[in-house]
Protein backbone atom coordinates (compact mmCIF):
# COMPACT_ATOMS: atom_id res chain seq x y z
CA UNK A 1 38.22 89.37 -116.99
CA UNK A 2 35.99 87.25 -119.59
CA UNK A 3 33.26 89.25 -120.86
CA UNK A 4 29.86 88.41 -118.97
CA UNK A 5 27.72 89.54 -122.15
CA UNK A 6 27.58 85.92 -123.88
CA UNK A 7 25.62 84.90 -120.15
CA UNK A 8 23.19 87.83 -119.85
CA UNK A 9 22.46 88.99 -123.12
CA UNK A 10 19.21 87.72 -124.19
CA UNK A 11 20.34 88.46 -127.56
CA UNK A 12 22.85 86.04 -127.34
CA UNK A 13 20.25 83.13 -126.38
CA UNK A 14 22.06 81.94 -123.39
CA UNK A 15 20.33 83.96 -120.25
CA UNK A 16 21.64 81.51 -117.88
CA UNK A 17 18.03 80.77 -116.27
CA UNK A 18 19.17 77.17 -115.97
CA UNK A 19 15.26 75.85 -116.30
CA UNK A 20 12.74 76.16 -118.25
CA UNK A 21 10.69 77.79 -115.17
CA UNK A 22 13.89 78.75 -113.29
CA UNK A 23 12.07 82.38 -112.48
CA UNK A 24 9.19 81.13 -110.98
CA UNK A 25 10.93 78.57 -108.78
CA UNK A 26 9.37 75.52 -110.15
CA UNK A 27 12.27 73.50 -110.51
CA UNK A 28 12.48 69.55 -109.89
CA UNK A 29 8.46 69.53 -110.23
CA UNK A 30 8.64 65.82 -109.94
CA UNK A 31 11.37 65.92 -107.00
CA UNK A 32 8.96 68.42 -105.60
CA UNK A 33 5.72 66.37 -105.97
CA UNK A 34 7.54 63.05 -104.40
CA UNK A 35 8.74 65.44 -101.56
CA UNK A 36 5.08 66.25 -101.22
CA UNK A 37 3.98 62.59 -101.28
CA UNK A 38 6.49 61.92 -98.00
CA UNK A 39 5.05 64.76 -96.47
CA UNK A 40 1.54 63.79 -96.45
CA UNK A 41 2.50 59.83 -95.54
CA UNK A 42 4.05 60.75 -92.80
CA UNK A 43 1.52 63.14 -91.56
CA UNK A 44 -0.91 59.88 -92.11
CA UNK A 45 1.32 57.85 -90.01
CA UNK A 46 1.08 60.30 -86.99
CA UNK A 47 -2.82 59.97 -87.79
CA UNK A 48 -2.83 56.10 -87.76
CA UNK A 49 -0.97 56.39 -84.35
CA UNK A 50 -3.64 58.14 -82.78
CA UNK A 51 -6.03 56.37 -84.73
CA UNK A 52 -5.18 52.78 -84.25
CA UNK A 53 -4.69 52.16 -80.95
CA UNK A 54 -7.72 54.30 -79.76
CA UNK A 55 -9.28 52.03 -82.16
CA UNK A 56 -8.11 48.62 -81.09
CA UNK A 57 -8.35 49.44 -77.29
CA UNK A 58 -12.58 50.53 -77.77
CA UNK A 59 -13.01 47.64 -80.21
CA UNK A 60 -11.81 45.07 -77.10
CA UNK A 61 -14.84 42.70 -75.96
CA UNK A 62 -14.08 40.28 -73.25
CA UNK A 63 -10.85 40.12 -71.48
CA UNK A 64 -8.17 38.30 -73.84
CA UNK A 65 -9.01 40.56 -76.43
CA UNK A 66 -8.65 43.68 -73.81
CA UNK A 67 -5.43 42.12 -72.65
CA UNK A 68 -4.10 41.99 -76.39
CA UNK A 69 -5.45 45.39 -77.17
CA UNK A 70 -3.54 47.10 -74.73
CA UNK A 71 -0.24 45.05 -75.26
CA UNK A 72 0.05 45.37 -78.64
CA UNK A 73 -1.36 48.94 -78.72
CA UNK A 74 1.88 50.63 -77.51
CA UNK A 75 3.45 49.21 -80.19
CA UNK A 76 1.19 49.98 -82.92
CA UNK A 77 1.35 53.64 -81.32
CA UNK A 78 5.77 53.93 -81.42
CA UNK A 79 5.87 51.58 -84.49
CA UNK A 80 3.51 54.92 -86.22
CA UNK A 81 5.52 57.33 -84.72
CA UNK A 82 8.62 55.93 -86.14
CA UNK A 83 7.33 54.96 -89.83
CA UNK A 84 6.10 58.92 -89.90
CA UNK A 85 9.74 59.93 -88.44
CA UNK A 86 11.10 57.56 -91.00
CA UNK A 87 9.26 59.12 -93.87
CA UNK A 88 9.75 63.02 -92.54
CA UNK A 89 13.66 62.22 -92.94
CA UNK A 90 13.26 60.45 -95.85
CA UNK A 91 11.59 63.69 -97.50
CA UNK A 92 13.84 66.03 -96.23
CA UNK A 93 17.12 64.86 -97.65
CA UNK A 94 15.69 65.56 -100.97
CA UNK A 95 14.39 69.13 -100.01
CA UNK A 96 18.05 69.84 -98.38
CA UNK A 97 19.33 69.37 -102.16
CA UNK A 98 16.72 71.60 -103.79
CA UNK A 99 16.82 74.16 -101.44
CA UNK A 100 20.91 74.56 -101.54
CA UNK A 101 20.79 74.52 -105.53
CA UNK A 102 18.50 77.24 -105.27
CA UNK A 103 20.49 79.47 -102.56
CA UNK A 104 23.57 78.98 -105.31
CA UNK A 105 21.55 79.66 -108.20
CA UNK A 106 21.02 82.98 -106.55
CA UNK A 107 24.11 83.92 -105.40
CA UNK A 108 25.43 83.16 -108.49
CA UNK A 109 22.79 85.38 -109.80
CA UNK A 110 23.67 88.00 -107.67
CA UNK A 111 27.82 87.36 -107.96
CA UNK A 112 27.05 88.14 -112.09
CA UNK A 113 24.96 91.16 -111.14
CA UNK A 114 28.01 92.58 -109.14
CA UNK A 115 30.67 91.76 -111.59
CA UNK A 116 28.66 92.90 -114.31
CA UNK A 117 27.88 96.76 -112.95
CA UNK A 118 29.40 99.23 -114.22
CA UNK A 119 30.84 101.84 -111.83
């Protein structure tokens, strides 16, 4: 079996912390941050669908303008919905890849911790 010292000595130099903030979970911080931005777009979307068509149907002054209001606001209200499912996906697929790199950067952790004890 190799010897594990040349990983976990911090003599050595090489502690294996794969980050410059690897301990304090801040990896990706610009992966992170554009995650983020998704997040909160999305949430806006679901606002704007509330928003909008309440909007358009109370703005509505004589009767072509009521008839147009409430035609087109359905589809304001699913096209929202959609954009701000859209966007929740989109931000996820990202987060999926961050979170497994983490879960095997700490059962590798843990794996080296094992093979490492002495008995």
């Amino acid at each position: 079996m190799p010897d594990p010292a040349p990983y976990t000595d911090p003599s050595y130099g090489g502690d294996m912390s794969f980050g410059a903030n690897a301990d304090s979970g801040e990896k990706y911080p610009r992966l992170r941050g554009l995650v983020t931005w998704f997040k909160i777009y999305a949430y806006c979307c679901f606002g704007a669908a509330v928003i909008l068509p309440v909007f358009l149907v109370g703005s509505a002054k004589n009767g072509m303008e009521e008839t147009m209001a409430m035609t087109s606001a359905p589809v304001i209200l699913v096209a929202c919905v959609a954009q701000g499912f859209f966007f929740l996906m989109v931000a996820e697929i990202p987060q999926v890849f961050m979170d497994t790199e983490k879960n095997t950067r700490e059962a590798t952790e843990l794996l080296r911790t094992v093979a490492t004890k002495k008995p």
